[in-house]
C-alpha atoms as a PDB file:
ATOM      1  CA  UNK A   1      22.200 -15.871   6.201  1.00  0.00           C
ATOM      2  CA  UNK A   2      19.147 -17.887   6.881  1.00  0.00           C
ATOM      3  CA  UNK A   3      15.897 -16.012   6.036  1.00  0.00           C
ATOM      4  CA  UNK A   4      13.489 -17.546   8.689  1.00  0.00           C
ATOM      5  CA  UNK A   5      10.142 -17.053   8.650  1.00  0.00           C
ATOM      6  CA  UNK A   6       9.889 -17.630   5.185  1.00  0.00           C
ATOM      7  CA  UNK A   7       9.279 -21.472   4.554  1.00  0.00           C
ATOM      8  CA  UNK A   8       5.744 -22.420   4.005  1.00  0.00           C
ATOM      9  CA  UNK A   9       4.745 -19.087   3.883  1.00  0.00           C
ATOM     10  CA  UNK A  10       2.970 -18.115   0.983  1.00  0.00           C
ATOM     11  CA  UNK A  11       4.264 -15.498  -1.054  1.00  0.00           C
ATOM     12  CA  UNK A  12       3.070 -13.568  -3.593  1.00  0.00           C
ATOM     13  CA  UNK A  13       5.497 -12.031  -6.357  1.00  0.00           C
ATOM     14  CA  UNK A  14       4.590  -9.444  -9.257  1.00  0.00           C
ATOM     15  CA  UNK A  15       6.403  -9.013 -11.999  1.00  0.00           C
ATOM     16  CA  UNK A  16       8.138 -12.730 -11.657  1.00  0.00           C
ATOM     17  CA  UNK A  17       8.629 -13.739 -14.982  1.00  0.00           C
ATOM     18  CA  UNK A  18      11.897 -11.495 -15.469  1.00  0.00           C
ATOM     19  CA  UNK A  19      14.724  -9.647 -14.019  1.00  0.00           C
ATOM     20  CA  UNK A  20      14.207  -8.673 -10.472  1.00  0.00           C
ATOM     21  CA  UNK A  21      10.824  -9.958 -10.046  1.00  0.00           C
ATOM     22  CA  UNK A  22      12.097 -13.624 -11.370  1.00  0.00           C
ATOM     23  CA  UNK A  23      15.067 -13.847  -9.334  1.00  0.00           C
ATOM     24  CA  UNK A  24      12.685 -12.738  -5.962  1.00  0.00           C
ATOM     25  CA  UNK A  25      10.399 -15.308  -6.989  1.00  0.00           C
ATOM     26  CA  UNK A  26      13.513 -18.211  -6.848  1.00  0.00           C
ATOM     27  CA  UNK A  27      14.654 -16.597  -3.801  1.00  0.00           C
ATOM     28  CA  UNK A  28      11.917 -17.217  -2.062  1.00  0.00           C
ATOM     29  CA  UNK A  29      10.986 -20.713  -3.537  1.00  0.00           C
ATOM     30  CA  UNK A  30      14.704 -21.790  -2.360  1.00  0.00           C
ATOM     31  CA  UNK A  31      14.157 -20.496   0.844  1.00  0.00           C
ATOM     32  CA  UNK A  32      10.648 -22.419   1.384  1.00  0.00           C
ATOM     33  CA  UNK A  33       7.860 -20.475   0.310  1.00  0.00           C
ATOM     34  CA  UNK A  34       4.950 -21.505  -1.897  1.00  0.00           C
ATOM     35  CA  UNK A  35       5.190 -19.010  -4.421  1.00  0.00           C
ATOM     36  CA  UNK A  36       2.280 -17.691  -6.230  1.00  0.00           C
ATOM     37  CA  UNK A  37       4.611 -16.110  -9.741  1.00  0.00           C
ATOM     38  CA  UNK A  38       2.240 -13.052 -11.098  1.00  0.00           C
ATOM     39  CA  UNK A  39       3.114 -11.439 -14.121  1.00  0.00           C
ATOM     40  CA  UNK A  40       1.367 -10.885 -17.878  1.00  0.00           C
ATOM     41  CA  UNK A  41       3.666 -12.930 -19.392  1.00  0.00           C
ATOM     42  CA  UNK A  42       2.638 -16.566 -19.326  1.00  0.00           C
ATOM     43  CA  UNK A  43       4.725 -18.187 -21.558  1.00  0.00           C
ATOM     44  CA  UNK A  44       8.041 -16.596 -19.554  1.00  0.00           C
ATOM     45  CA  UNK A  45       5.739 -17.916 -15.594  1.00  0.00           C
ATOM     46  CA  UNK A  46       4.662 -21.365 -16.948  1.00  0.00           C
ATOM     47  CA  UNK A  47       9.079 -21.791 -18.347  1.00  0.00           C
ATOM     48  CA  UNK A  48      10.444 -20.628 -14.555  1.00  0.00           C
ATOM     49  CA  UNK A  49       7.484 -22.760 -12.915  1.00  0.00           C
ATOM     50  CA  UNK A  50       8.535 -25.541 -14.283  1.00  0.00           C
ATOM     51  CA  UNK A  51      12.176 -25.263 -13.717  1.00  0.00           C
ATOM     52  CA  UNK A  52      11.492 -24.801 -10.089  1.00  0.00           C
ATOM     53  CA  UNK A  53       9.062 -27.100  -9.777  1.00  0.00           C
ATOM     54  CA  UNK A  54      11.921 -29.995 -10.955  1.00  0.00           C
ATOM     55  CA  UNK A  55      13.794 -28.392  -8.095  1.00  0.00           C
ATOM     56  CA  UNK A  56      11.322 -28.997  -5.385  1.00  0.00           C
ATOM     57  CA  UNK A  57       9.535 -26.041  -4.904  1.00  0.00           C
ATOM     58  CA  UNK A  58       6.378 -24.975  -5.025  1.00  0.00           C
ATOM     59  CA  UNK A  59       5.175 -22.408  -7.375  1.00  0.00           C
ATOM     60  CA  UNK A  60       2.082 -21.778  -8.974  1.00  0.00           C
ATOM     61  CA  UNK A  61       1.146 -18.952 -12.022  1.00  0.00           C
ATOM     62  CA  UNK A  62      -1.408 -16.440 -12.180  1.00  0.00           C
ATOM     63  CA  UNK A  63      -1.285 -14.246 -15.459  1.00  0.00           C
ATOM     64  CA  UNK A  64      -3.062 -11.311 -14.508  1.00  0.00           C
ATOM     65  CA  UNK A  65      -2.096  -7.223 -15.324  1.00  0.00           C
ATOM     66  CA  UNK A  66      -1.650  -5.232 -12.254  1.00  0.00           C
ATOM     67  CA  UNK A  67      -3.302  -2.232 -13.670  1.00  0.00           C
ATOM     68  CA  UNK A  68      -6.314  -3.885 -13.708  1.00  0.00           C
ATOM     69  CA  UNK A  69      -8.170  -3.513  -9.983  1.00  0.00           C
ATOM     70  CA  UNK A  70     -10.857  -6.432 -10.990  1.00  0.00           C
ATOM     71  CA  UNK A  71      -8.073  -8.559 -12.238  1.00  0.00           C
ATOM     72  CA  UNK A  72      -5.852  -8.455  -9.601  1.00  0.00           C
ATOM     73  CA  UNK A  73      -8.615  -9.190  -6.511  1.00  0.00           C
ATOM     74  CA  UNK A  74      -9.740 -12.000  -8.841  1.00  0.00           C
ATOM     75  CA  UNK A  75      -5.711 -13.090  -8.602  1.00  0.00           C
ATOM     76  CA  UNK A  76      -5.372 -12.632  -5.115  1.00  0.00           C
ATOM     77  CA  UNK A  77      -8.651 -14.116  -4.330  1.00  0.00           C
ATOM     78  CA  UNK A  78      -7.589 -17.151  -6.426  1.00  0.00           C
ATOM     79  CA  UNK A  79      -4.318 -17.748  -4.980  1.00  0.00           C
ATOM     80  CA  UNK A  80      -5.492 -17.332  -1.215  1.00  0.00           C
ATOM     81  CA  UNK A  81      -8.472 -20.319  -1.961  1.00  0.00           C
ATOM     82  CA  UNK A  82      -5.818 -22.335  -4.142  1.00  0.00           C
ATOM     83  CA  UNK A  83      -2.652 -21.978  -1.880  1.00  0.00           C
ATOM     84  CA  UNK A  84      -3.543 -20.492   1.385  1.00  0.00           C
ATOM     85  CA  UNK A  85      -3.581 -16.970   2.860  1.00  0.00           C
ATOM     86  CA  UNK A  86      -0.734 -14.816   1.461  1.00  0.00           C
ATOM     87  CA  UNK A  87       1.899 -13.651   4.601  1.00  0.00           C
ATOM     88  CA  UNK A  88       4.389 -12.085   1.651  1.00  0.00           C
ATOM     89  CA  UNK A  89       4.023  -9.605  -0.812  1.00  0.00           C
ATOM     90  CA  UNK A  90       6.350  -8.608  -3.103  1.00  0.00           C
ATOM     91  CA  UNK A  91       5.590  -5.653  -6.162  1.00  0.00           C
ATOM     92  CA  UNK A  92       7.637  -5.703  -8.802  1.00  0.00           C
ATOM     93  CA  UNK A  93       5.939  -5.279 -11.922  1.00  0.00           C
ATOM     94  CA  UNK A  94       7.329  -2.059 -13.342  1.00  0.00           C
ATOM     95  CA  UNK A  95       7.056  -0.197 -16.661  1.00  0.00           C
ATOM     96  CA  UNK A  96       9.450   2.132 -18.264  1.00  0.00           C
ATOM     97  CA  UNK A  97       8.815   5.204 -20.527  1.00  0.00           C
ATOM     98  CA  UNK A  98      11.316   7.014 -21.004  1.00  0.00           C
ATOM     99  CA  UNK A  99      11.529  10.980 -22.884  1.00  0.00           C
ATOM    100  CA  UNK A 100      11.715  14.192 -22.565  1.00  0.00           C
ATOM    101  CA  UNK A 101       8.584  16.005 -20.695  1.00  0.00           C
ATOM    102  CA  UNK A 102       7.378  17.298 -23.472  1.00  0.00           C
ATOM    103  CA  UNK A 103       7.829  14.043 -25.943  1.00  0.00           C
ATOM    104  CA  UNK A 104       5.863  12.659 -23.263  1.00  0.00           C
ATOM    105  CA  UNK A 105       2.488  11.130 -24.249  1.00  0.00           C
ATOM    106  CA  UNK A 106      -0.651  10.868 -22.290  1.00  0.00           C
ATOM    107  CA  UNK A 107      -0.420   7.100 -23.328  1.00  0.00           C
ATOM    108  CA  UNK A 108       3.391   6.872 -22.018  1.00  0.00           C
ATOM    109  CA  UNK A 109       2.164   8.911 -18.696  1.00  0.00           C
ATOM    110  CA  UNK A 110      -0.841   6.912 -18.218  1.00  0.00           C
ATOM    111  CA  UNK A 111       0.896   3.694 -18.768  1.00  0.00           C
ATOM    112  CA  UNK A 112       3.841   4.197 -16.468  1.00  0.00           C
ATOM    113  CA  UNK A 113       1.475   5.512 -13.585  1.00  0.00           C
ATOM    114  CA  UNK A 114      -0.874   2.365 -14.090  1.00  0.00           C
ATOM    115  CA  UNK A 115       1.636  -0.309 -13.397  1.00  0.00           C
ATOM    116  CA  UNK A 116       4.643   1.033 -11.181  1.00  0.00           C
ATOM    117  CA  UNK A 117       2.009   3.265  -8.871  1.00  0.00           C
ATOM    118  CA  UNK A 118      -1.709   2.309  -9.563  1.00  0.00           C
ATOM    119  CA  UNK A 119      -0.912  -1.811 -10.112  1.00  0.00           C
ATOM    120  CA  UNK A 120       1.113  -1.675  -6.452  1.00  0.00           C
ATOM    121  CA  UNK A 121      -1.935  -0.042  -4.718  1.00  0.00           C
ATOM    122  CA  UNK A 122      -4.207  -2.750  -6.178  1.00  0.00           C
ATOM    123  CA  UNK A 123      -2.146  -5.222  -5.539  1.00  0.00           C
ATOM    124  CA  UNK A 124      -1.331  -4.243  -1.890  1.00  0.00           C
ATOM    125  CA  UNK A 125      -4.710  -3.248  -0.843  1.00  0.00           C
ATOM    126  CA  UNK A 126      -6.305  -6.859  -2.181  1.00  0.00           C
ATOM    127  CA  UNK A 127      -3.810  -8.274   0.072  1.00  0.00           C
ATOM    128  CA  UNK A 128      -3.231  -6.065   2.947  1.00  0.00           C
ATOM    129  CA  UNK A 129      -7.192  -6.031   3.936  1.00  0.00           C
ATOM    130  CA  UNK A 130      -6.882  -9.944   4.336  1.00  0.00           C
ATOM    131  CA  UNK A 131      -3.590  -9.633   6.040  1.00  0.00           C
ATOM    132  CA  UNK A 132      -4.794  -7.043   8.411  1.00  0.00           C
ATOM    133  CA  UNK A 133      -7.781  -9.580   9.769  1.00  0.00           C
ATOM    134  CA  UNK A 134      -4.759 -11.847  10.599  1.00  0.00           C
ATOM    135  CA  UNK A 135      -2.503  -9.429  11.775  1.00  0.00           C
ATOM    136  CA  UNK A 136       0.122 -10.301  10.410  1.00  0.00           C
ATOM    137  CA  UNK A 137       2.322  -9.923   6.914  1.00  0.00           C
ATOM    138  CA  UNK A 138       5.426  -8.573   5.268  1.00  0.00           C
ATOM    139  CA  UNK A 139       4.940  -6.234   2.074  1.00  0.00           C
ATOM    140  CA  UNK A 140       8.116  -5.570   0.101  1.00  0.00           C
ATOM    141  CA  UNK A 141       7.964  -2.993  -2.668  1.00  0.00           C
ATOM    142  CA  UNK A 142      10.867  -2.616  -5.168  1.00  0.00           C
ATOM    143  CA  UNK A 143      10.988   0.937  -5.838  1.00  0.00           C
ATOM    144  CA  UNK A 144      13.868   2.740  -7.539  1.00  0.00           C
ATOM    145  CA  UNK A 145      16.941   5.056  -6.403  1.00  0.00           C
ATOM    146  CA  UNK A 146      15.427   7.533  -9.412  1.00  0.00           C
ATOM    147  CA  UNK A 147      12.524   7.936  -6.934  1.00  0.00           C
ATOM    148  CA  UNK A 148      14.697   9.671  -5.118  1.00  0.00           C
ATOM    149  CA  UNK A 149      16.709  12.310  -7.370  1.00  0.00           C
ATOM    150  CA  UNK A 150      15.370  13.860 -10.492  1.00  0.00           C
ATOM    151  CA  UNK A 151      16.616  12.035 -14.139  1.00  0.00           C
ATOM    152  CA  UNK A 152      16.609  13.507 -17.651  1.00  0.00           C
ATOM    153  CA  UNK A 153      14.435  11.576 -19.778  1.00  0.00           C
ATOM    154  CA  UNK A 154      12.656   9.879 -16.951  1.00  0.00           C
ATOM    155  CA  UNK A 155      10.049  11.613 -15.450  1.00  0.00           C
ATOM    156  CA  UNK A 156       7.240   9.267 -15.599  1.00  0.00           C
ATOM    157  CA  UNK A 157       9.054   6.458 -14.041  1.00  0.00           C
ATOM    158  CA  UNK A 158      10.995   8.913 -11.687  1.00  0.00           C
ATOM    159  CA  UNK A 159       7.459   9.784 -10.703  1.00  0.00           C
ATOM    160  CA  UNK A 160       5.235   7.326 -10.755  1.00  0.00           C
ATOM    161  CA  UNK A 161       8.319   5.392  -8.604  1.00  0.00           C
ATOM    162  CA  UNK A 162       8.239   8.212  -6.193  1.00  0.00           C
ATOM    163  CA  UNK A 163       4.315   7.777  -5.566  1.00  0.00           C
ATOM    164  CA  UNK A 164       4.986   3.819  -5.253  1.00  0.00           C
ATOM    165  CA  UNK A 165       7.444   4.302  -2.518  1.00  0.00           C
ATOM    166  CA  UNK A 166       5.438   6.657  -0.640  1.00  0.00           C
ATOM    167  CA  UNK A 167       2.406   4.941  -1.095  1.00  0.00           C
ATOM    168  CA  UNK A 168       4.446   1.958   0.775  1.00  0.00           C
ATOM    169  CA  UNK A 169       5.887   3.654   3.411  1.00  0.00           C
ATOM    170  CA  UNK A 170       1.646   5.388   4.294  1.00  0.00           C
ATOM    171  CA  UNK A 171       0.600   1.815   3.949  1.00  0.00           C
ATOM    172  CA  UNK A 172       3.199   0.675   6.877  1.00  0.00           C
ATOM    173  CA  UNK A 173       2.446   3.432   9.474  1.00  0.00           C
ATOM    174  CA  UNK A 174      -1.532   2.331   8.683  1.00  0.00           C
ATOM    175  CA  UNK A 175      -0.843  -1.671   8.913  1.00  0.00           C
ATOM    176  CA  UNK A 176       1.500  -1.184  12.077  1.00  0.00           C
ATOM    177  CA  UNK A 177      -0.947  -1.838  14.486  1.00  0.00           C
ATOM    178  CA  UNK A 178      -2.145  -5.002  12.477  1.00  0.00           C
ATOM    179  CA  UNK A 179       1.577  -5.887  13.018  1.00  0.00           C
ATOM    180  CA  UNK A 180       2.198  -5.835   9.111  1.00  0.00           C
ATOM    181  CA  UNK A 181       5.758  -4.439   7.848  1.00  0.00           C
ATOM    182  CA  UNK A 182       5.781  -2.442   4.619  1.00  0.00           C
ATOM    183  CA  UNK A 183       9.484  -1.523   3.109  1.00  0.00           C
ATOM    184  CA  UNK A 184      10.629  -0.865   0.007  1.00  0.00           C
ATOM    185  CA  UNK A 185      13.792  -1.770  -1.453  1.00  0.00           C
ATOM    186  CA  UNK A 186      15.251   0.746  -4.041  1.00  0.00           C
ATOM    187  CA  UNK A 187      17.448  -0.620  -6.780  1.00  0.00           C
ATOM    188  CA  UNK A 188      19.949   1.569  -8.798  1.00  0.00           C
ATOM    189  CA  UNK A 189      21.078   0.246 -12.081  1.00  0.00           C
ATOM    190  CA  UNK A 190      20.378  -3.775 -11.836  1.00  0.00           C
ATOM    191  CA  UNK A 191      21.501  -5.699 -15.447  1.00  0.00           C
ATOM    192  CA  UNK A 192      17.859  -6.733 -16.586  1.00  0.00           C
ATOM    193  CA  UNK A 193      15.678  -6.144 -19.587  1.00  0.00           C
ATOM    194  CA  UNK A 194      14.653  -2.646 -18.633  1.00  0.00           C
ATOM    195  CA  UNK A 195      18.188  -1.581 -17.923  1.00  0.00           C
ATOM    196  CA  UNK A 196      19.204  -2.598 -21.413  1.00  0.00           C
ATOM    197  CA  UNK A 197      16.626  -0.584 -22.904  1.00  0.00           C
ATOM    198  CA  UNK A 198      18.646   2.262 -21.758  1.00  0.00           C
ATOM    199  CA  UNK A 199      21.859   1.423 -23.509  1.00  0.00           C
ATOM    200  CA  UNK A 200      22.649   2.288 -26.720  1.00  0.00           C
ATOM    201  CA  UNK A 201      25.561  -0.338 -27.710  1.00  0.00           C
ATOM    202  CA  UNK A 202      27.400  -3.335 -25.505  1.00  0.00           C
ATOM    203  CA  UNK A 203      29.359  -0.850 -23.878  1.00  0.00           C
ATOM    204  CA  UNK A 204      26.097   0.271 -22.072  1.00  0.00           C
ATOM    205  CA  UNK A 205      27.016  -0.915 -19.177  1.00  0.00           C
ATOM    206  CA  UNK A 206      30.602   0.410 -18.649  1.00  0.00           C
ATOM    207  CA  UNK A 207      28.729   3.896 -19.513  1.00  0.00           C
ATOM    208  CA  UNK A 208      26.631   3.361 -16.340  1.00  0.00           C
ATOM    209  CA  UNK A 209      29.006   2.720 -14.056  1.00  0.00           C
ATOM    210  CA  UNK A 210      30.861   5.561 -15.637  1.00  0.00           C
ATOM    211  CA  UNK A 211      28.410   8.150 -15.256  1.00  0.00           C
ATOM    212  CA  UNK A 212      27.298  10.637 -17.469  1.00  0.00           C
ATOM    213  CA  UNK A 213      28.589  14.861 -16.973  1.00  0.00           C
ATOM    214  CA  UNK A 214      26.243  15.718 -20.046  1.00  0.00           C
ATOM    215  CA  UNK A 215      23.295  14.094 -18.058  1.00  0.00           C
ATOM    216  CA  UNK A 216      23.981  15.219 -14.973  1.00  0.00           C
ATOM    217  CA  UNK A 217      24.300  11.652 -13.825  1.00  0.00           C
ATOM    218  CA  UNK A 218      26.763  10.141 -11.509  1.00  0.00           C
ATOM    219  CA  UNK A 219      28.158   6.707 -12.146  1.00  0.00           C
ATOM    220  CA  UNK A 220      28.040   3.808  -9.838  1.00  0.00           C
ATOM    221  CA  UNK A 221      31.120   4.471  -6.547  1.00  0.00           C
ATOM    222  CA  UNK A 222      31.435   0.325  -6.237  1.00  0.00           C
ATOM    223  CA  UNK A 223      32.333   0.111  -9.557  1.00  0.00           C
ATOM    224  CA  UNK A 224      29.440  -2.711 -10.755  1.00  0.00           C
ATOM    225  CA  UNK A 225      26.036  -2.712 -12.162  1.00  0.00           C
ATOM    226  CA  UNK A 226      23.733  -4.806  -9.871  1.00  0.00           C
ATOM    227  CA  UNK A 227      22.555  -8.455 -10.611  1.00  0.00           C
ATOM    228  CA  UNK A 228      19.139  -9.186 -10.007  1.00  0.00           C
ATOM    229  CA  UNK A 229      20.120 -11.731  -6.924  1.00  0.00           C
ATOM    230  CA  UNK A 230      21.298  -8.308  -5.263  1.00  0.00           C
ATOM    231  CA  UNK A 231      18.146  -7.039  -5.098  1.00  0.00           C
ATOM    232  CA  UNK A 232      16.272  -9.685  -4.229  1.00  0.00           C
ATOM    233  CA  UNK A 233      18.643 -11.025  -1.435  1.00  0.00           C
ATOM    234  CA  UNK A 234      18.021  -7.358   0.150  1.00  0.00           C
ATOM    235  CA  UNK A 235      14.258  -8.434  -0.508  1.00  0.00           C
ATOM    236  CA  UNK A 236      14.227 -11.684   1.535  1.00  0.00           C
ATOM    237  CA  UNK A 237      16.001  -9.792   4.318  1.00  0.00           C
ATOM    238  CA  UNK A 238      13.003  -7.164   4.695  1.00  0.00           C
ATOM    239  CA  UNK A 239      10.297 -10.048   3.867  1.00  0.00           C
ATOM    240  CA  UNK A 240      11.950 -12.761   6.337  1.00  0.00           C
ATOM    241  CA  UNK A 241      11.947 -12.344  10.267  1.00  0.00           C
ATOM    242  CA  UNK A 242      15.159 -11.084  10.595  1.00  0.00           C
ATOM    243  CA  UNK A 243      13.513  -7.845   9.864  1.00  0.00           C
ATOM    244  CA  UNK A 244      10.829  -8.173  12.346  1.00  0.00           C
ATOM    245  CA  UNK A 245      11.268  -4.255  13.917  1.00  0.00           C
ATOM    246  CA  UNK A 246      11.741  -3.019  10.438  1.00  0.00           C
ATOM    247  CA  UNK A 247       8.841  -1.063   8.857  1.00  0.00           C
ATOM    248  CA  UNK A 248       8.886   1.867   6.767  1.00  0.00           C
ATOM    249  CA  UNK A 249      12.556   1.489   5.471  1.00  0.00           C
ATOM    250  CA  UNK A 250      13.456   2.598   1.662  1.00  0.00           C
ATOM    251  CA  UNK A 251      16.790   0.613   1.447  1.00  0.00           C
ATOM    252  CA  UNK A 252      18.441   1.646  -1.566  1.00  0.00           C
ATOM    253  CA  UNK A 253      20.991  -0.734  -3.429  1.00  0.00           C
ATOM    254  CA  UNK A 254      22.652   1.067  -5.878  1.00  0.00           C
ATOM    255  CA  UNK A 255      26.625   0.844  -5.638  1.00  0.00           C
ATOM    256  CA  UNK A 256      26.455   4.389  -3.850  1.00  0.00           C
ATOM    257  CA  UNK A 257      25.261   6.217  -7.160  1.00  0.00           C
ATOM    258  CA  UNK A 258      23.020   8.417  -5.317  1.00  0.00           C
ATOM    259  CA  UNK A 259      25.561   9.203  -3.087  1.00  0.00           C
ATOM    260  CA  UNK A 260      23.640   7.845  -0.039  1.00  0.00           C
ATOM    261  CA  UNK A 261      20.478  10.420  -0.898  1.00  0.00           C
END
């Protein structure tokens, strides 16, 4: 499928130097866009940069934390005087702490609320108040299918993923009139750094897809964990044209483990 609406569009990606957030960010650069790559982690921006910059594209870096409100208008400020005004924004930056409620810390609450929830409100209101005086833009925000049903061992990013997503979809029935789209696109288990965390030997993944009875988890219908270009070809759907009557939509990609939920 061709994603129109996308080339020479700027687009702004958090959470690009890894997993789903890196494979968004060469999505989009493929498909046209002049990519403004956000993420902490310079070293891992500057490395994919260059790569597709000796493709073709165009992509510059901003190191900035989303939890930080100052930070991230400085970011977005930059990037719309450097590269032009932003017309896509994808969040991705996401943080996972994972134990039991009561193992929980104030530090590992704190933390998980301040990037997945707090950075995507930063983020998306720096951008959606210049968007809105153009009336126009696509905001994509990569949620989670654990926003959606309850997960031992996982209630601050259960949580904090739940206030992203409906955070997004408030944001979309505000911007609607300014003609810009909010989704959110809800990944089950996706092979990336984070999932790994979760596994506790190489046959991690075969115990996803398996499912867990003690956990009251189910395993994965189609059989397959995703790959990061899953996600983020559902993401250049919502953030390309072809979506242009779409608004408010939390697509979840997840092999069925939710069961549709």
């Amino acid at each position: 499928m061709e994603y129109t609406g996308i080339q020479g569009k700027v687009a702004l990606v958090t959470g690009a130097a890894q997993g789903i957030g890196e494979a968004v960010a060469r999505a989009l650069a493929s498909a046209g866009a002049i990519v403004a790559a956000l993420d902490l982690n310079g070293e891992a921006l500057e490395g994919l940069a260059a790569e597709l910059r000796a493709q073709g594209c165009q992509v510059s870096v901003f190191v900035t934390d989303v939890a930080d409100s100052h930070a991230v208008e400085a970011a977005v400020d930059q990037v719309e005087r450097e590269l032009g005004p932003i017309e896509i924004l994808v969040n991705v930056a996401g943080l996972l702490r994972i134990g039991s409620v009561e193992a929980l810390s104030d530090e590992d609450w704190a933390a998980a609320f301040a990037v997945n929830a707090n950075g995507v409100f930063y983020v998306s209101r720096s951008v959606v108040k210049r968007m809105a005086v153009r009336k126009s833009g696509s905001i994509v925000t990569v949620g989670s299918n654990a926003a959606r049903i309850p997960r031992m061992q996982m209630a601050a990013y259960n949580a904090s993923k739940a206030a992203a997503v409906m955070f997004t979809k408030c944001l979309g029935l505000e911007q609607a009139t300014n003609h810009i789209r909010c989704n959110i696109v809800s990944p089950g288990s996706t092979d990336t750094v984070m999932q790994r965390m979760l596994w506790n030997d190489s046959n991690g993944g075969q115990s996803v897809v398996a499912g867990s009875p003690e956990a009251f988890r189910l395993g994965i219908p189609l059989g397959r964990i995703a790959a990061p270009s899953d996600i983020a070809d559902a993401v250049m759907f919502l953030a390309s044209d072809r979506a242009r009557q779409i608004t408010m939509l939390d697509l979840c990609i997840d092999g069925g483990a939710t069961l549709g939920v």
